[in-house]
C-alpha atoms as a PDB file:
ATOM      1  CA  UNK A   1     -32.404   1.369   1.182  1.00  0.00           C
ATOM      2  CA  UNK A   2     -31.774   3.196  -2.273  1.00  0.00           C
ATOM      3  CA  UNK A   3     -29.054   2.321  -4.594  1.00  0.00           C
ATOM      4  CA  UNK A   4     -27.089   5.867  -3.721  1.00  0.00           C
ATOM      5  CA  UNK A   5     -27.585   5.002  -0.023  1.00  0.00           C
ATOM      6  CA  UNK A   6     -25.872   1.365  -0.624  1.00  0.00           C
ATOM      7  CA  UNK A   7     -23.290   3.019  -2.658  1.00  0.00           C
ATOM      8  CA  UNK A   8     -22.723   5.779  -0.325  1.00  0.00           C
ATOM      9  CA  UNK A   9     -22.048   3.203   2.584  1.00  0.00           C
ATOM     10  CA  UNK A  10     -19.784   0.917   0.495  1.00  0.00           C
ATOM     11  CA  UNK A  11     -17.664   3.741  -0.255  1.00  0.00           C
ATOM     12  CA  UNK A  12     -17.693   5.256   3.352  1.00  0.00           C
ATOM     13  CA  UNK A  13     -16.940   1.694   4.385  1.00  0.00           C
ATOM     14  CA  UNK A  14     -13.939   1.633   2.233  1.00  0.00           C
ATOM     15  CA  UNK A  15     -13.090   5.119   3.265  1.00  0.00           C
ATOM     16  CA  UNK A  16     -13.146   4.044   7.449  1.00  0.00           C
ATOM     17  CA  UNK A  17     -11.047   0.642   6.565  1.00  0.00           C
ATOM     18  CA  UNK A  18      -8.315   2.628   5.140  1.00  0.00           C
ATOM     19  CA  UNK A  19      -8.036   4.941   7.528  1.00  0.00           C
ATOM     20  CA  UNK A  20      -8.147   2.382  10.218  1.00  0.00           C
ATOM     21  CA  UNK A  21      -5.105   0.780   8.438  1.00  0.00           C
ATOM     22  CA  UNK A  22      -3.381   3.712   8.323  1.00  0.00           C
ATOM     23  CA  UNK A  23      -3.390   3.740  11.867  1.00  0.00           C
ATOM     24  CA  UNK A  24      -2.293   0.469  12.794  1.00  0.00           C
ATOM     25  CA  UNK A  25       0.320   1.102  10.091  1.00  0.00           C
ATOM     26  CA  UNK A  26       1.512   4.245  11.619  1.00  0.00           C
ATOM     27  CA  UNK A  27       1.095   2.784  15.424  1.00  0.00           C
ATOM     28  CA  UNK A  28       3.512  -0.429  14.181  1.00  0.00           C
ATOM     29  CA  UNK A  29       6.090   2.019  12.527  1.00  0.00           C
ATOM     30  CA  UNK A  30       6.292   3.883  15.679  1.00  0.00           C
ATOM     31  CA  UNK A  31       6.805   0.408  17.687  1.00  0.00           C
ATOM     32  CA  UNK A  32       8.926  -0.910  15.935  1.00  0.00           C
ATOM     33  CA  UNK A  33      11.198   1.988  15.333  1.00  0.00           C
ATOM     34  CA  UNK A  34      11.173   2.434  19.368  1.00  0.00           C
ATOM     35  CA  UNK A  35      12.209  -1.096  19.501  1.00  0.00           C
ATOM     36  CA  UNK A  36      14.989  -0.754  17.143  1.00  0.00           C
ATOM     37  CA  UNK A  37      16.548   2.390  19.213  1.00  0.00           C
ATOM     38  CA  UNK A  38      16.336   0.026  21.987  1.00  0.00           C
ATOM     39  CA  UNK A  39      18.366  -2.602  19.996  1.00  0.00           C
ATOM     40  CA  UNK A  40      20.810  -0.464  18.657  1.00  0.00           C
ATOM     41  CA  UNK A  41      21.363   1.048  22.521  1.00  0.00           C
ATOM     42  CA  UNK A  42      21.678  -3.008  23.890  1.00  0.00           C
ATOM     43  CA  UNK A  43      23.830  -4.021  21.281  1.00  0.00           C
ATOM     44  CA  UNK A  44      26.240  -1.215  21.892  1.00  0.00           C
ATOM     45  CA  UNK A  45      26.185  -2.063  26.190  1.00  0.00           C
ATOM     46  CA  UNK A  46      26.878  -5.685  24.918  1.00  0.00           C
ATOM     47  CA  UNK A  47      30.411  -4.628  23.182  1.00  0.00           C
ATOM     48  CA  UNK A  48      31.171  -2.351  26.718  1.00  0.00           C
ATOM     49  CA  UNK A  49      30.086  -5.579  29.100  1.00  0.00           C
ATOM     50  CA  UNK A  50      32.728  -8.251  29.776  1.00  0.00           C
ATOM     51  CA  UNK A  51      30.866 -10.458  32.478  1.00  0.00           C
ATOM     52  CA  UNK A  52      29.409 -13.424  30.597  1.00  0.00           C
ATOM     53  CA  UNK A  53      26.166 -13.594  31.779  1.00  0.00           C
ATOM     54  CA  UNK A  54      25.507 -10.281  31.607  1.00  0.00           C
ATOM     55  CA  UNK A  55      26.485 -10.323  27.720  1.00  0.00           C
ATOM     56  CA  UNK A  56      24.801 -13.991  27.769  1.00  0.00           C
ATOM     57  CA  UNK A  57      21.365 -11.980  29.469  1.00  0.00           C
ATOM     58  CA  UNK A  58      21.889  -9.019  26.816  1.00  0.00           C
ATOM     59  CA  UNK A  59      21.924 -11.111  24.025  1.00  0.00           C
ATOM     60  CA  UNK A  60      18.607 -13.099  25.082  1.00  0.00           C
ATOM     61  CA  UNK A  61      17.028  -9.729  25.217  1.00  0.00           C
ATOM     62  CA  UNK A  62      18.520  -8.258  21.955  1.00  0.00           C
ATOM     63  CA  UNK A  63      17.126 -11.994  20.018  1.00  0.00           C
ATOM     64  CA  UNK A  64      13.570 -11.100  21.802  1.00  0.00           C
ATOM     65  CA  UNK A  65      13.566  -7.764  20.864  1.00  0.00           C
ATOM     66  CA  UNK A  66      14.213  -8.844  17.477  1.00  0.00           C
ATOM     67  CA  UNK A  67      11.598 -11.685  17.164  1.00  0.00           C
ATOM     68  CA  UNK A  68       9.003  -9.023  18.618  1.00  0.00           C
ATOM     69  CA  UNK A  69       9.827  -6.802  15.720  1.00  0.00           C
ATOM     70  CA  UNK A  70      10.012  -9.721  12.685  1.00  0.00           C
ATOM     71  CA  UNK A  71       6.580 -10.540  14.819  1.00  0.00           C
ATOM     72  CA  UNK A  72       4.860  -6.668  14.271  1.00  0.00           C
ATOM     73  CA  UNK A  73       6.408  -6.803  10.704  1.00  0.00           C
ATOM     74  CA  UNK A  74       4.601  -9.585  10.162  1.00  0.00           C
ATOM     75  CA  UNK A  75       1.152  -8.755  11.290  1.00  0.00           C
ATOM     76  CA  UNK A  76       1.617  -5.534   9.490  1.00  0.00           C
ATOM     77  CA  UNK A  77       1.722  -7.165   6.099  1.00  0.00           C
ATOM     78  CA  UNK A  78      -1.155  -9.677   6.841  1.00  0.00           C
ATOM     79  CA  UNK A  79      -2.930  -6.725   8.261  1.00  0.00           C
ATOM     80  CA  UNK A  80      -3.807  -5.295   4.533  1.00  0.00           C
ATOM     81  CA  UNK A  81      -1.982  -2.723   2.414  1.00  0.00           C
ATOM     82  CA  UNK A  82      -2.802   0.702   2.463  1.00  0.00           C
ATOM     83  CA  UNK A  83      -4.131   1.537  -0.933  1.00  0.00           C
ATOM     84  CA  UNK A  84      -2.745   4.580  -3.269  1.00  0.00           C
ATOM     85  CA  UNK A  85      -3.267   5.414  -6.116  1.00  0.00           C
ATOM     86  CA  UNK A  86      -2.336   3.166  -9.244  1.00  0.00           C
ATOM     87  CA  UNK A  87      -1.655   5.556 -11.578  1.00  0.00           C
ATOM     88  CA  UNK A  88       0.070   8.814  -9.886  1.00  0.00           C
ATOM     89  CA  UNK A  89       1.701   6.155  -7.412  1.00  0.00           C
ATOM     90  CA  UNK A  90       1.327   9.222  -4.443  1.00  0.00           C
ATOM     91  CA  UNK A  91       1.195   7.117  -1.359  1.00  0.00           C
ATOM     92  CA  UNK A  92      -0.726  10.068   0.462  1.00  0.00           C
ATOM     93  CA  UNK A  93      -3.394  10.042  -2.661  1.00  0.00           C
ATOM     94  CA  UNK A  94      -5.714   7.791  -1.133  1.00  0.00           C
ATOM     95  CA  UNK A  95      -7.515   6.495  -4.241  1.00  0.00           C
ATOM     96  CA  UNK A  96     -11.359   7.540  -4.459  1.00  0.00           C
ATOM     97  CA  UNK A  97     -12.069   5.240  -7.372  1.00  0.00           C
ATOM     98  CA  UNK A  98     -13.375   2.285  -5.827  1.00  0.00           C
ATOM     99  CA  UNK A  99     -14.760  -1.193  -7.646  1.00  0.00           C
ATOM    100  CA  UNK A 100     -17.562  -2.596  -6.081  1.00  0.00           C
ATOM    101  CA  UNK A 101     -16.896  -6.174  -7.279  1.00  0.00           C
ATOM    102  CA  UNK A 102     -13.457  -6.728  -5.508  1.00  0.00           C
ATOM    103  CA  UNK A 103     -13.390  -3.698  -3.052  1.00  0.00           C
ATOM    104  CA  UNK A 104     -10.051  -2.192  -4.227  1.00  0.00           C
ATOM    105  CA  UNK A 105      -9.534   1.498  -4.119  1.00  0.00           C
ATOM    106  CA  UNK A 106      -7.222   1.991  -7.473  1.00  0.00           C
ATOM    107  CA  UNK A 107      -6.985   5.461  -8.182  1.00  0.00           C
ATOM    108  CA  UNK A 108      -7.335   9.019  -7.121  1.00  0.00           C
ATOM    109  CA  UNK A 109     -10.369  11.066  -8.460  1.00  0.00           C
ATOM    110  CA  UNK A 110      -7.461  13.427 -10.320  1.00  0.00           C
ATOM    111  CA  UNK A 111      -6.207  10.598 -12.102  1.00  0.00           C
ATOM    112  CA  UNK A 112      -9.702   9.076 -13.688  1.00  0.00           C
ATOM    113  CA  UNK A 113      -9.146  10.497 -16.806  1.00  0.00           C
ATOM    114  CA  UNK A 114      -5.953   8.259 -17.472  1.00  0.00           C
ATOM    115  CA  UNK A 115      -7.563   5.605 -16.319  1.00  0.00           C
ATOM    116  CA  UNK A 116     -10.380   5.999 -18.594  1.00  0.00           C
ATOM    117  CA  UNK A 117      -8.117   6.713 -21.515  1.00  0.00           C
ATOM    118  CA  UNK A 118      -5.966   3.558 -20.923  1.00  0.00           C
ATOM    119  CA  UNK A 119      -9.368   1.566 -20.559  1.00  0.00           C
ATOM    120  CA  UNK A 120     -10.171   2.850 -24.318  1.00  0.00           C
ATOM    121  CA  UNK A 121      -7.242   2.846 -25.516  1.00  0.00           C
ATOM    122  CA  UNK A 122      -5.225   0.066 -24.095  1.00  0.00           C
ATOM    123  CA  UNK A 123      -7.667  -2.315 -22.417  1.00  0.00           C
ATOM    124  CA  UNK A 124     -10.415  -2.053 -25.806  1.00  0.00           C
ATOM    125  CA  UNK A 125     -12.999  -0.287 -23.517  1.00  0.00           C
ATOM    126  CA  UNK A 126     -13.067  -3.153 -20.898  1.00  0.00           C
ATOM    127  CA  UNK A 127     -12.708  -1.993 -17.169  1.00  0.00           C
ATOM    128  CA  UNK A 128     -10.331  -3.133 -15.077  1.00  0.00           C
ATOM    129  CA  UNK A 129      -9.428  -2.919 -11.458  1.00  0.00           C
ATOM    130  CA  UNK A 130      -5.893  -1.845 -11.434  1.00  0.00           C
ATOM    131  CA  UNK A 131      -4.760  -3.524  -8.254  1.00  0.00           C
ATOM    132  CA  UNK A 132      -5.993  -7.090  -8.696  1.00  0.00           C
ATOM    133  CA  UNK A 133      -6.564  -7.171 -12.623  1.00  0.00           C
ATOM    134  CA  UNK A 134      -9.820  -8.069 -12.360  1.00  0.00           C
ATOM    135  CA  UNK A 135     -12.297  -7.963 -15.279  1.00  0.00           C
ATOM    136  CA  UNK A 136     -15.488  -6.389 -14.994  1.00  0.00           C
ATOM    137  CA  UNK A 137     -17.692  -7.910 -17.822  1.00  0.00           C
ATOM    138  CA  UNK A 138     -19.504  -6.069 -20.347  1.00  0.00           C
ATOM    139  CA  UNK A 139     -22.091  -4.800 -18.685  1.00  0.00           C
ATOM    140  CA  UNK A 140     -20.091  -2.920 -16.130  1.00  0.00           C
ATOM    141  CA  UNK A 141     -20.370   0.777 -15.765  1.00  0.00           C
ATOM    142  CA  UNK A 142     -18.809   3.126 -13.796  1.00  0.00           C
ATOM    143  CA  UNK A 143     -20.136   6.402 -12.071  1.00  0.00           C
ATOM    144  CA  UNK A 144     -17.813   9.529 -10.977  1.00  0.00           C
ATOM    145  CA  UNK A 145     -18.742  12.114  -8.523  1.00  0.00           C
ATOM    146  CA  UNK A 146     -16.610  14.960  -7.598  1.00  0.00           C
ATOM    147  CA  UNK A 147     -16.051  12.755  -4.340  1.00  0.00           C
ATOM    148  CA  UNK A 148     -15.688   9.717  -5.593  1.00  0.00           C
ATOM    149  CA  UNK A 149     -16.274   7.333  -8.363  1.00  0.00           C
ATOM    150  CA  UNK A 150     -17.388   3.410  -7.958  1.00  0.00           C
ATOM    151  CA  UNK A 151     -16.825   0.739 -10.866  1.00  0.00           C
ATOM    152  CA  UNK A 152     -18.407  -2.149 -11.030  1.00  0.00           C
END
């Protein structure tokens, strides 16, 4: 397989895992803002109720509906963060600069430029992912498409 190939299939790789988070991001939001309506509409009965059990019954399900939310909360955030762009910070920018050492996306084709000028001018020509920090060593380079670019 030729180097553009390998490179062509990293970044496509990158592209699909994003937009797969995305979607279980989006899926969870909806859940759990379902389950919240849901909450809000027991919590409410519970005031109206005055039979103890029945309170006693609503307030078991209002505790499991909120463990089941804490619970998609927290798969969300061990599921991966969606990746924007690190310079323009536009959450829908899904960044198109890509490092092929640590697999970040860090920044939008748009915003390269900056990047490239902070790398010179800030960073004394060293790259730098700008999600993790990591430094590339000296012998790094980077390539920019009108697509995409990959560093590393």
């Amino acid at each position: 397989m030729s180097t553009g190939n390998k490179q062509t299939d990293f970044v496509e790789q990158y592209f699909i895992k994003q937009e797969r988070l995305k979607s279980l991001h989006g899926k969870a939001q909806i859940r759990i803002n379902n389950l919240k309506k849901v909450l809000l509409t027991l919590k409410s009965e519970e005031s109206a109720i005055e039979n103890s059990s029945q309170k006693s019954s609503l307030r078991h399900a209002t505790a499991h509906i909120t463990n089941v939310i804490e619970s998609i909360s927290s798969e969300l955030q061990s599921s991966g963060e969606i990746d924007s762009c690190r310079i323009c910070k536009n959450e829908d920018n899904q960044p198109t600069v890509i490092s092929k050492t640590c697999g970040h996306g860090f920044c939008c084709i748009s915003c390269i430029m900056k990047y490239l000028e902070y790398v010179y001018n800030k960073n004394s020509g060293r790259l730098i992912c700008l999600k993790c920090k990591h430094q590339y060593d000296e012998n790094a380079t980077y390539q920019v498409g009108s697509r995409y670019g990959i560093i590393g």
